[in-house]
C-alpha atoms as a PDB file:
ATOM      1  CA  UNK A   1      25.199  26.196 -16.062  1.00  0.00           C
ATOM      2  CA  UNK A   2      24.712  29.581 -17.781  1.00  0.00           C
ATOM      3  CA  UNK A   3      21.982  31.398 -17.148  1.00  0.00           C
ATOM      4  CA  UNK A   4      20.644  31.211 -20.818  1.00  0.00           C
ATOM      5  CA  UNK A   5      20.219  27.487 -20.406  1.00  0.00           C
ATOM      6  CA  UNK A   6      18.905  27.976 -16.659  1.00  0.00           C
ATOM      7  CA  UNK A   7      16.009  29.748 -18.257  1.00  0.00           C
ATOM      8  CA  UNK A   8      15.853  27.487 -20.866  1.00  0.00           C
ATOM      9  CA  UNK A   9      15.225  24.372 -18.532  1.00  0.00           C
ATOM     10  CA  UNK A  10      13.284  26.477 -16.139  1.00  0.00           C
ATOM     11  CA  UNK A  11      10.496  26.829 -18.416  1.00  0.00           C
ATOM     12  CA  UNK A  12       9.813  23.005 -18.026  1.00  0.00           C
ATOM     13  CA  UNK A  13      10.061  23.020 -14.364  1.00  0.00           C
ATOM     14  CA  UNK A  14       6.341  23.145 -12.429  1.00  0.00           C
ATOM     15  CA  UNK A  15       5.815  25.033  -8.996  1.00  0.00           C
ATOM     16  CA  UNK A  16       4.069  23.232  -6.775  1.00  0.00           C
ATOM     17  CA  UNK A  17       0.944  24.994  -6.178  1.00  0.00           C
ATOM     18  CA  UNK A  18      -2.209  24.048  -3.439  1.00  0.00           C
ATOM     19  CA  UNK A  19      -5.367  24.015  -3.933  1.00  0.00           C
ATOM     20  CA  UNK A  20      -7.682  26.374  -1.539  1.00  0.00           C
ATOM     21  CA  UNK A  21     -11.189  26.307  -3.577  1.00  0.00           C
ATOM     22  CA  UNK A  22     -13.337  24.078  -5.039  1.00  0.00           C
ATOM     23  CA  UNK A  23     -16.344  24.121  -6.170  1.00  0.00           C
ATOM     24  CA  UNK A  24     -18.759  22.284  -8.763  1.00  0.00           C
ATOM     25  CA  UNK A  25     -19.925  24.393 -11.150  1.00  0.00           C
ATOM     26  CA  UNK A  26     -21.599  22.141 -13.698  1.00  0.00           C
ATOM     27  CA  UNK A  27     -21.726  18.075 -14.057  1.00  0.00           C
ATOM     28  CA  UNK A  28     -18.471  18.347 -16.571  1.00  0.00           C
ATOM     29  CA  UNK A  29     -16.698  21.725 -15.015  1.00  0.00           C
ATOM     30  CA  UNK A  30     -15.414  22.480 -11.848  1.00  0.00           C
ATOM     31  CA  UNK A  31     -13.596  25.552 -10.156  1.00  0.00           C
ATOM     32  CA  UNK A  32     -10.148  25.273  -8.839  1.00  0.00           C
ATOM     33  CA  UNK A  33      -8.291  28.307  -7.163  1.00  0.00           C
ATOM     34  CA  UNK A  34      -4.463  27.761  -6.373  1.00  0.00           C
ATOM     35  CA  UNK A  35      -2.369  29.328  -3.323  1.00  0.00           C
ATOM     36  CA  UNK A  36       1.105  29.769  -5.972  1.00  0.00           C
ATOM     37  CA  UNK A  37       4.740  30.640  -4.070  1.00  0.00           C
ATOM     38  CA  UNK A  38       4.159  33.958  -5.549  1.00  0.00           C
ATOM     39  CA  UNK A  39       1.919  36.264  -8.100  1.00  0.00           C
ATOM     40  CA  UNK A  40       1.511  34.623 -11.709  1.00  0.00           C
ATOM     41  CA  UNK A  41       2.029  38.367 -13.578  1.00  0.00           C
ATOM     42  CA  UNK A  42      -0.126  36.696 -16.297  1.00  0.00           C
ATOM     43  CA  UNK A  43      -1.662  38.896 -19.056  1.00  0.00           C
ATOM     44  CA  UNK A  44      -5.662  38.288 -19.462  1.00  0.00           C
ATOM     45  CA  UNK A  45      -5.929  35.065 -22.059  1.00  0.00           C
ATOM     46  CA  UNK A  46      -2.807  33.801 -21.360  1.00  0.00           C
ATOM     47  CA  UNK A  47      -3.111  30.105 -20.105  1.00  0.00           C
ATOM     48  CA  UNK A  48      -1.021  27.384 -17.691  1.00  0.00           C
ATOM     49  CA  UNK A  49       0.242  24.134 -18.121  1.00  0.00           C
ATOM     50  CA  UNK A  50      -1.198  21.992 -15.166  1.00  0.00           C
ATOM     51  CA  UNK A  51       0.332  18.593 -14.378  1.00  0.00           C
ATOM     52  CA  UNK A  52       0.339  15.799 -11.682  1.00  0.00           C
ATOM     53  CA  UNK A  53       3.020  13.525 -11.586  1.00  0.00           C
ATOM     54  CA  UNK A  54       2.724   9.917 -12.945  1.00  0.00           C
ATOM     55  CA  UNK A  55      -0.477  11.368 -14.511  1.00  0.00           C
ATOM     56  CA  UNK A  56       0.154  14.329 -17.117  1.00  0.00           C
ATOM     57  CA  UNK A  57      -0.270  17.565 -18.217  1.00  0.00           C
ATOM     58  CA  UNK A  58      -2.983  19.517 -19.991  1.00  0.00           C
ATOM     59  CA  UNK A  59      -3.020  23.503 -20.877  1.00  0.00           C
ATOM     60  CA  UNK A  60      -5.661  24.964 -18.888  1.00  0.00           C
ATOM     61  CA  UNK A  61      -7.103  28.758 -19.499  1.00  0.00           C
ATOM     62  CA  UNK A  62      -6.621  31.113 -16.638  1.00  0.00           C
ATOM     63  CA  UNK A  63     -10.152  32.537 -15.213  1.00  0.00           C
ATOM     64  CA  UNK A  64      -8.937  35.311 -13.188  1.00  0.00           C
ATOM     65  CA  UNK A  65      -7.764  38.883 -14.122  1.00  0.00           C
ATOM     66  CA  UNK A  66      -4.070  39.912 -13.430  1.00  0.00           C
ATOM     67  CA  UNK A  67      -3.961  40.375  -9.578  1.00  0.00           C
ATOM     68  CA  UNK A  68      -0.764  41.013  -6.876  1.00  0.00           C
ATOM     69  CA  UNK A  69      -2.338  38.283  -5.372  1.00  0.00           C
ATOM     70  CA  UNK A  70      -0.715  34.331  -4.939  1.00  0.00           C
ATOM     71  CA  UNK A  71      -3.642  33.403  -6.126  1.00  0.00           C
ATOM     72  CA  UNK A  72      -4.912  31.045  -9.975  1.00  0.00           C
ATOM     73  CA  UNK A  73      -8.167  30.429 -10.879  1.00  0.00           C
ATOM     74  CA  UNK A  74      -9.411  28.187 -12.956  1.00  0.00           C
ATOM     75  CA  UNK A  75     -12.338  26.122 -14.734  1.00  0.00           C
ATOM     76  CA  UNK A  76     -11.667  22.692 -15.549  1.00  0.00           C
ATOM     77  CA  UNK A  77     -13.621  20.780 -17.640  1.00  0.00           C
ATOM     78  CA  UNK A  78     -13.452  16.840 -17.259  1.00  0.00           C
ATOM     79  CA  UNK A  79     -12.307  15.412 -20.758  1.00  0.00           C
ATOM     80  CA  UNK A  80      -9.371  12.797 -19.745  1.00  0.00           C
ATOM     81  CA  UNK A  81      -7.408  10.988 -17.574  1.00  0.00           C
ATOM     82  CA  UNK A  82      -5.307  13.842 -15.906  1.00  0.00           C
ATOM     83  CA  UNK A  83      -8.994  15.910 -15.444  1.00  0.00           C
ATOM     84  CA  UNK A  84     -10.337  13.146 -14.237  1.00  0.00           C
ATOM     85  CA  UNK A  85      -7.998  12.586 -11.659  1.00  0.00           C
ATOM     86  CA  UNK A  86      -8.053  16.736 -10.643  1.00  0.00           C
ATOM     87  CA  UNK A  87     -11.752  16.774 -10.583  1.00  0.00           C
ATOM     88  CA  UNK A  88     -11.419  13.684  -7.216  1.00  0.00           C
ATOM     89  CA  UNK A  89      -8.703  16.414  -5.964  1.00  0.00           C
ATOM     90  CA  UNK A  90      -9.951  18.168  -2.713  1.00  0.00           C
ATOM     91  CA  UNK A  91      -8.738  21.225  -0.627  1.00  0.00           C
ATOM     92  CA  UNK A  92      -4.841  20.822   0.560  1.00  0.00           C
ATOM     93  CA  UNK A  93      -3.445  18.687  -1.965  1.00  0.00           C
ATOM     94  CA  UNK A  94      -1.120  20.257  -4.979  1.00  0.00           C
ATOM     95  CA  UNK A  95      -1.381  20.669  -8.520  1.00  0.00           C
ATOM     96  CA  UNK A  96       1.927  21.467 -10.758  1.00  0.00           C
ATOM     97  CA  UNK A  97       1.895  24.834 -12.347  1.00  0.00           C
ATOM     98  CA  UNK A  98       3.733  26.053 -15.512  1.00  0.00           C
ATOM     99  CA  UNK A  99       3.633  29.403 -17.141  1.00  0.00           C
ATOM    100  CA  UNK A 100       1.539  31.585 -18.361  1.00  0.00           C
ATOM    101  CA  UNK A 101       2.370  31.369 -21.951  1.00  0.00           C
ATOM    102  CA  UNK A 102       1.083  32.740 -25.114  1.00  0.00           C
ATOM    103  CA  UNK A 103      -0.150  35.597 -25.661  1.00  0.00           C
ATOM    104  CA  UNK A 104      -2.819  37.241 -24.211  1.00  0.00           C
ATOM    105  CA  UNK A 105      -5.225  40.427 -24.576  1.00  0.00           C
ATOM    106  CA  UNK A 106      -3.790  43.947 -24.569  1.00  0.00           C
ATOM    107  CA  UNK A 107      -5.495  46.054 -22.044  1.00  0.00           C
ATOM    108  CA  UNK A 108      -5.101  49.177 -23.927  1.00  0.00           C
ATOM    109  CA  UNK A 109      -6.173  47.968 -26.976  1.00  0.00           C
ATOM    110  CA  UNK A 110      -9.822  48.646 -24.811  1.00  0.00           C
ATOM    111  CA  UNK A 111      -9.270  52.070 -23.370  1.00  0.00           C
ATOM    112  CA  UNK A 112     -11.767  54.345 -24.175  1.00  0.00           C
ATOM    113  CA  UNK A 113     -13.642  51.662 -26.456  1.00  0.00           C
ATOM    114  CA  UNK A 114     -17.198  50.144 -26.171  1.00  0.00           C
ATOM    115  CA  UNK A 115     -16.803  46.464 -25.557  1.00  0.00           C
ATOM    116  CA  UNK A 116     -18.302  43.506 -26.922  1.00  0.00           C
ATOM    117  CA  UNK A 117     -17.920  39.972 -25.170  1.00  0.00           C
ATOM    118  CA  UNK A 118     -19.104  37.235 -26.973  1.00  0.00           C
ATOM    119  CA  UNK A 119     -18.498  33.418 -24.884  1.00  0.00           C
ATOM    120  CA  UNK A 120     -19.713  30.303 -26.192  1.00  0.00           C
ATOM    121  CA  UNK A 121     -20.030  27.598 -23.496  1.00  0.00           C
ATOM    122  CA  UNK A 122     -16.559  27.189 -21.335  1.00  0.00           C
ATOM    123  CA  UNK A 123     -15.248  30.251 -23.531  1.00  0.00           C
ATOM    124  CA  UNK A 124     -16.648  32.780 -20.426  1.00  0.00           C
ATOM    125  CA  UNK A 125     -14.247  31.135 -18.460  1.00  0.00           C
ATOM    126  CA  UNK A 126     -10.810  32.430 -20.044  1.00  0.00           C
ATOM    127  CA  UNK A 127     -12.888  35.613 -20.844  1.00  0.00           C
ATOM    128  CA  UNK A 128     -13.396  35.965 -17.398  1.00  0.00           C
ATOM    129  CA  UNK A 129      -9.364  37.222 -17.399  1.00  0.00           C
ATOM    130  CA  UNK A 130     -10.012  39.791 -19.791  1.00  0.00           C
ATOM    131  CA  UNK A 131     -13.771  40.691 -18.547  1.00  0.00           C
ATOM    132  CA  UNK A 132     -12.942  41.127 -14.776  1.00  0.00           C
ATOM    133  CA  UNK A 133      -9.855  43.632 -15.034  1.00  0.00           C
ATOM    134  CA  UNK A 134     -12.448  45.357 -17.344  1.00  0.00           C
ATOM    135  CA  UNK A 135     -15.363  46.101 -15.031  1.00  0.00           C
ATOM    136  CA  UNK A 136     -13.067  47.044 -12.226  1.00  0.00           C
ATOM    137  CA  UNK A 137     -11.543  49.716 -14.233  1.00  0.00           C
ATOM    138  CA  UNK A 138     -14.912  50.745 -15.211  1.00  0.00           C
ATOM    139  CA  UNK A 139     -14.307  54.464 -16.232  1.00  0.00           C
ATOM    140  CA  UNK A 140     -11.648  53.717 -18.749  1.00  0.00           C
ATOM    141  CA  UNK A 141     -14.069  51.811 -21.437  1.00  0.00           C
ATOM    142  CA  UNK A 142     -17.562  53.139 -22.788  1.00  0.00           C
ATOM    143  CA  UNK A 143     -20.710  50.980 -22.979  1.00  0.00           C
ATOM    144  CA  UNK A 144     -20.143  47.179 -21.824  1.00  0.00           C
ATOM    145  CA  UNK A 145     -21.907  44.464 -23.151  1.00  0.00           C
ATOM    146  CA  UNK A 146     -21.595  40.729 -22.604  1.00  0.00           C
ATOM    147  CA  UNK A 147     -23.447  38.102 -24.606  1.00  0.00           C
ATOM    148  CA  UNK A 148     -23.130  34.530 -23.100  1.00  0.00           C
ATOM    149  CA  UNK A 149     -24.321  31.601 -24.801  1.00  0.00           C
ATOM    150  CA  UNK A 150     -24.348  27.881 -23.593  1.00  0.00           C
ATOM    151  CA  UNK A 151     -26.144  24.507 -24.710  1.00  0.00           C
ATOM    152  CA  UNK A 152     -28.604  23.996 -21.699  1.00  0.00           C
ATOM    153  CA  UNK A 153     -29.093  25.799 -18.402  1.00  0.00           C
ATOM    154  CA  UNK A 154     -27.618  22.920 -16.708  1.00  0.00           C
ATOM    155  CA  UNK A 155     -24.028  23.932 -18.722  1.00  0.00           C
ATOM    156  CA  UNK A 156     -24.166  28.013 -17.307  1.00  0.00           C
ATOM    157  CA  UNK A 157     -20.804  28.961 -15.888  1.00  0.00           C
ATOM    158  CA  UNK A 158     -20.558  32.191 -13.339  1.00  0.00           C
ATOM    159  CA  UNK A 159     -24.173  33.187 -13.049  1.00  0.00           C
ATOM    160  CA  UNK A 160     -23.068  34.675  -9.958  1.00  0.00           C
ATOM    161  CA  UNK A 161     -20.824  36.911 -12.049  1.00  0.00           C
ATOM    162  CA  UNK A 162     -22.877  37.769 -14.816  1.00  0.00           C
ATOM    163  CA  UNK A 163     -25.644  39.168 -12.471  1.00  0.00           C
ATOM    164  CA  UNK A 164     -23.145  41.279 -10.553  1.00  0.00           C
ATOM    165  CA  UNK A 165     -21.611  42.647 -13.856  1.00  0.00           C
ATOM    166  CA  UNK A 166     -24.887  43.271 -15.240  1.00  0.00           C
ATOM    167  CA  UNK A 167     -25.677  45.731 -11.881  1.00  0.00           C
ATOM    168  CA  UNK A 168     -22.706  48.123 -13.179  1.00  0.00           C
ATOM    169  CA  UNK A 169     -23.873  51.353 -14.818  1.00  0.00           C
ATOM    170  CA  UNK A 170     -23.536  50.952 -18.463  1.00  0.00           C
ATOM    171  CA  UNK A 171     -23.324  46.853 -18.390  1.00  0.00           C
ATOM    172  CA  UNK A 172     -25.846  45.015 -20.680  1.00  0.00           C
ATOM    173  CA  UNK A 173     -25.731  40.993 -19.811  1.00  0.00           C
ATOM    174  CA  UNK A 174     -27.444  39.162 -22.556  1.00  0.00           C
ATOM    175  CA  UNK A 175     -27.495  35.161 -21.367  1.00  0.00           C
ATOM    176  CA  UNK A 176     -28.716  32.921 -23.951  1.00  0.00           C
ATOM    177  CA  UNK A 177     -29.066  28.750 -23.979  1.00  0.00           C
ATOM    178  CA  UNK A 178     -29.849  26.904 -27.099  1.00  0.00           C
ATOM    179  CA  UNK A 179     -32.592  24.635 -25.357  1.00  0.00           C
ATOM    180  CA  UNK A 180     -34.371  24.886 -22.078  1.00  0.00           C
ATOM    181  CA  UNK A 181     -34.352  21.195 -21.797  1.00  0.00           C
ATOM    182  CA  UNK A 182     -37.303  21.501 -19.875  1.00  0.00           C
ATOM    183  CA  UNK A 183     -35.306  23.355 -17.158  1.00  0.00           C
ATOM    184  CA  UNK A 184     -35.775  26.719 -15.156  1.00  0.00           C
ATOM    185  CA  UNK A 185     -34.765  29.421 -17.234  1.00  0.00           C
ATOM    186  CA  UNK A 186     -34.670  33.290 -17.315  1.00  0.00           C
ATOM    187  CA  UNK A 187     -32.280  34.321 -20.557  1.00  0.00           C
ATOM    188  CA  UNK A 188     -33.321  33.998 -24.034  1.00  0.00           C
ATOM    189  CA  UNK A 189     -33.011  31.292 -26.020  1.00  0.00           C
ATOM    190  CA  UNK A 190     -31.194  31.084 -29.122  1.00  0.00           C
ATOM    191  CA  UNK A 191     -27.453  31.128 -30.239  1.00  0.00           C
ATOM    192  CA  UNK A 192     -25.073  33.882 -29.297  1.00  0.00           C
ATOM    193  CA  UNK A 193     -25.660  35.379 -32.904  1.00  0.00           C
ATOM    194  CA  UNK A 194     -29.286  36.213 -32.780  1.00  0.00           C
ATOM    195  CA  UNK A 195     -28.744  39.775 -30.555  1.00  0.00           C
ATOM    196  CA  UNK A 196     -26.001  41.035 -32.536  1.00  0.00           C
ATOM    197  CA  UNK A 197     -28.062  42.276 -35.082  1.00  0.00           C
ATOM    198  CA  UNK A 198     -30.292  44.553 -32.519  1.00  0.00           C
ATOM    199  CA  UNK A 199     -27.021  46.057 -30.928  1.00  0.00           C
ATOM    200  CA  UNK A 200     -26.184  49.427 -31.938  1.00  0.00           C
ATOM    201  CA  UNK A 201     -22.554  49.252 -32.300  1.00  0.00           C
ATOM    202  CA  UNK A 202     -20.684  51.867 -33.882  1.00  0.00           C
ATOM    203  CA  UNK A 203     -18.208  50.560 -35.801  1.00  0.00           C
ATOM    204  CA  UNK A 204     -15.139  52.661 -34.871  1.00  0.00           C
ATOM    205  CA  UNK A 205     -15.747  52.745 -31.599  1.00  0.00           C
ATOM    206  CA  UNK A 206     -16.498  48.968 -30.601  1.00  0.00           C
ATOM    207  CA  UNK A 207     -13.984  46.567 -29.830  1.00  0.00           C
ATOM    208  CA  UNK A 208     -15.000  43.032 -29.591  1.00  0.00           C
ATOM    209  CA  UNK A 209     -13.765  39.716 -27.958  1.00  0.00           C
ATOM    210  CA  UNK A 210     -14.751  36.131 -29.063  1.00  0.00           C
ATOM    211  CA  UNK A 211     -14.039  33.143 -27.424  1.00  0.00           C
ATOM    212  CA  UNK A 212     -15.932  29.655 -27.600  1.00  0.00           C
ATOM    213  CA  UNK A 213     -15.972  26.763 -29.582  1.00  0.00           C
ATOM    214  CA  UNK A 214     -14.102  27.709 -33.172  1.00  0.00           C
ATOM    215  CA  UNK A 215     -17.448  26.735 -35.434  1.00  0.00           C
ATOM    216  CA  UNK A 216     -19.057  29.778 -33.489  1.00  0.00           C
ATOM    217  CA  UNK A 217     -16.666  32.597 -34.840  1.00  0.00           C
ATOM    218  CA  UNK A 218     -17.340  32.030 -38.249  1.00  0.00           C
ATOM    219  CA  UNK A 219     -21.299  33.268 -37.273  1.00  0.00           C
ATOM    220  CA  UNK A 220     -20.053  35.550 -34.804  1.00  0.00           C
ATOM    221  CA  UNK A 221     -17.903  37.786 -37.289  1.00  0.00           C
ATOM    222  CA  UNK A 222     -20.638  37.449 -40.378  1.00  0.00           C
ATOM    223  CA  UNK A 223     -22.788  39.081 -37.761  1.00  0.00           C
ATOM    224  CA  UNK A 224     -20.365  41.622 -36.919  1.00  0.00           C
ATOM    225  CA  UNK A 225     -19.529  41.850 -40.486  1.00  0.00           C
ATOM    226  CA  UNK A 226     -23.008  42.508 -41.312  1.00  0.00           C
ATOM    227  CA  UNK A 227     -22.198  45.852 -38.391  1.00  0.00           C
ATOM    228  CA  UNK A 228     -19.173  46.915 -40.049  1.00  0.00           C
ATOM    229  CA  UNK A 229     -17.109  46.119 -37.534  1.00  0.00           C
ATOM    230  CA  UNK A 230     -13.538  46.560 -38.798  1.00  0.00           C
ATOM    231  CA  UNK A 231     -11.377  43.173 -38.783  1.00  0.00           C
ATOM    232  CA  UNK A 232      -8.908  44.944 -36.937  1.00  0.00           C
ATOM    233  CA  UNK A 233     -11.203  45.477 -33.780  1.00  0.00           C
ATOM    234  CA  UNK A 234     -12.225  42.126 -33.768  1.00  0.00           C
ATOM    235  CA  UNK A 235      -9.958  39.617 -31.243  1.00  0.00           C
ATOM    236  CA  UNK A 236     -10.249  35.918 -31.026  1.00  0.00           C
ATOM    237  CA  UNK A 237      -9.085  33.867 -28.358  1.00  0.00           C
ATOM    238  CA  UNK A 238      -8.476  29.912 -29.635  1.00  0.00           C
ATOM    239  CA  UNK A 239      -8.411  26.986 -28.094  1.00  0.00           C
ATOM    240  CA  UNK A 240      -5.652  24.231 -29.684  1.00  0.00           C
ATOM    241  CA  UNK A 241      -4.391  21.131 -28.375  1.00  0.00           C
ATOM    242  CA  UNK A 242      -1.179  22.167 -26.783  1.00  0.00           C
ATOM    243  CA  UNK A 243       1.324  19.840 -25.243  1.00  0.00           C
ATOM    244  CA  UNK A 244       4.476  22.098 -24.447  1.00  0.00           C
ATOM    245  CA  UNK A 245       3.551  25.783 -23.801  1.00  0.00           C
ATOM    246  CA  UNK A 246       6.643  26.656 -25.104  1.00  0.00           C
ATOM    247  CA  UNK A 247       6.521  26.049 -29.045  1.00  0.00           C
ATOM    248  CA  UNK A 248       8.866  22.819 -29.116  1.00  0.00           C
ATOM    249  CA  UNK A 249       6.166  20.033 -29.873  1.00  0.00           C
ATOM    250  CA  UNK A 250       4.376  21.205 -32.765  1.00  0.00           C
ATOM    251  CA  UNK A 251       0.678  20.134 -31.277  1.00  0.00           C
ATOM    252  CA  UNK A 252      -0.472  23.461 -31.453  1.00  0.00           C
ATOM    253  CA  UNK A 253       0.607  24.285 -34.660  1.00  0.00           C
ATOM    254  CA  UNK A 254      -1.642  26.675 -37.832  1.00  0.00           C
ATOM    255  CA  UNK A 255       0.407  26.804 -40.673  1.00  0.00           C
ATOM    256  CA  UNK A 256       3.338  28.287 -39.586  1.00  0.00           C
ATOM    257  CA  UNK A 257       2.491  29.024 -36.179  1.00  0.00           C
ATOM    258  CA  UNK A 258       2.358  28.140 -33.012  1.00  0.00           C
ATOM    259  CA  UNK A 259      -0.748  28.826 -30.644  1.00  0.00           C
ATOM    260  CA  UNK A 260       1.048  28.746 -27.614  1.00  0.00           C
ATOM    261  CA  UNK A 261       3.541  31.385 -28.407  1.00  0.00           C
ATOM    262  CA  UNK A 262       1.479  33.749 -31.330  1.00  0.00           C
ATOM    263  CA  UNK A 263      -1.780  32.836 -29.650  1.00  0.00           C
ATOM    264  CA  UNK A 264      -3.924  31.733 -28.169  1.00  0.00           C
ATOM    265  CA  UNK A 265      -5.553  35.165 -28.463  1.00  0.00           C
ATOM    266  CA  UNK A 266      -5.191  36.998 -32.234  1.00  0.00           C
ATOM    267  CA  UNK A 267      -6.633  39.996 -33.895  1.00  0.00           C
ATOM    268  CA  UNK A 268      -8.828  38.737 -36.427  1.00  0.00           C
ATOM    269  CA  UNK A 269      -7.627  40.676 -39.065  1.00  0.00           C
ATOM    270  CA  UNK A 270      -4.364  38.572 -38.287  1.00  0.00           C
ATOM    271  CA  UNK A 271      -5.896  35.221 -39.002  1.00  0.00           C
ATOM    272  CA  UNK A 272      -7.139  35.278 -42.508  1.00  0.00           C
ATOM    273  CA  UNK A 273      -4.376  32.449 -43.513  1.00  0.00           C
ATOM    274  CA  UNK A 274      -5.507  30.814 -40.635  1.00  0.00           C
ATOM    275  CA  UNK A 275      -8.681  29.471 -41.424  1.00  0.00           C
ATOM    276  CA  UNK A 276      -8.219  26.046 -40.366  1.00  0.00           C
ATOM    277  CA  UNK A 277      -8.128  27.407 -36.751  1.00  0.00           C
ATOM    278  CA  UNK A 278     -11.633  28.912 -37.514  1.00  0.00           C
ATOM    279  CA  UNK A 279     -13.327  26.111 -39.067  1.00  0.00           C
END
């Protein structure tokens, strides 16, 4: 076998990886980290294929930031069969790991930048990869602000995180639901939108990441559109229904590309014939 076609067939090949963490972090999603045979290397946005045998696989975001650590994190949200069967998974049993794939945020396309994080419900979670190598390189970015959004208090991921990110010097945490539903609650309520327009961003100097549910970026950018932010400083991470990771099964496909390889994280300005992603 030459090594061309070793590659090829190792890119279908999971690692066994075990599970060390659990934890429940709303009725639908639950946290998962992963002792791997050795470091990931993953960029921030990049995502995994995760599969049990007999059962499936599913593409799941990665949560973490680039670390030298054996370690994955991720949020898994209970939608299927396979998620089904990994949210009854405990402590010391494995879950197949493939990847990362796609593309993912460019670090550097933040240095020396103000930063605006928009999530929309589970969309904090693969932010979380870009957001956490961000705050621990604090003094390479300018002012920091993070605007989460979710349906109901009952729905909040990482609350934990958001109030230690918010204690950093130059850190604004804005936390919004869209109901109380008669629950505790100490954000605002209202969509992610609304505090856009009382930022003061200055439009060459603000970069900003979306990701959520795709209906939400088409508010998110008229707001930032409505700013001035350029297009170009504008990146969108996207969620599509890939089956492969590696652009053979066409799932994943906009137009003429493919989400797991071009994506799932594109500038903006990048996506205009994309629209159907957006929608």
């Amino acid at each position: 076998m030459n090594s061309q076609n070793h590659f090829h067939e190792a890119a279908y090949l999971p690692k066994m990886a075990k599970i060390i963490e659990t934890r429940d972090m709303t009725e639908r999603e639950k946290y998962f980290k992963l002792q791997l045979e050795e470091p990931l290397g993953h960029k921030p946005g990049q995502f995994v294929m995760v599969s049990i045998l007999g059962i499936g696989e599913a593409p799941i975001s990665i949560s973490c930031g680039p670390t030298d650590e054996k370690t994955l994190e991720m949020v898994i949200r209970k939608t299927g069969r396979l998620t089904n069967v990994i949210h009854g998974m405990s402590e010391g049993q494995s879950l197949g790991i493939r990847g990362p794939y796609g593309t993912g945020f460019d670090l550097e396309n933040f240095y020396g930048k103000n930063i605006l994080f928009v999530a929309g419900g589970l969309g904090l979670a693969p932010l979380r990869s870009l957001i956490d190598p961000v705050m621990k390189d604090r003094e390479r970015y300018g002012k920091i602000t993070l605007i989460s959004g979710c349906r109901t208090p009952a729905e909040e991921l990482y609350r934990s995180k958001t109030d230690a990110w918010k204690q950093i010097e130059g850190v604004e945490v804005i936390r919004l639901v869209d109901r109380t539903a008669n629950l505790r609650w100490d954000g605002e309520v209202g969509l992610v939108t609304a505090p856009i327009g009382r930022l003061e961003l200055n439009p060459s100097k603000t970069v900003v990441a979306l990701c959520g549910p795709p209906v939400m970026y088409k508010f998110v950018i008229m707001a930032l559109d409505m700013k001035g932010i350029p297009h170009s400083q504008i990146y969108v991470d996207l969620e599509r229904r890939m089956k492969c990771g590696v652009g053979k099964c066409g799932h994943c496909q906009i137009n003429a590309q493919y989400c797991c390889q071009e994506g799932p994280v594109f500038c903006y300005s990048e996506t205009m014939g994309l629209q159907e992603a957006l929608s």
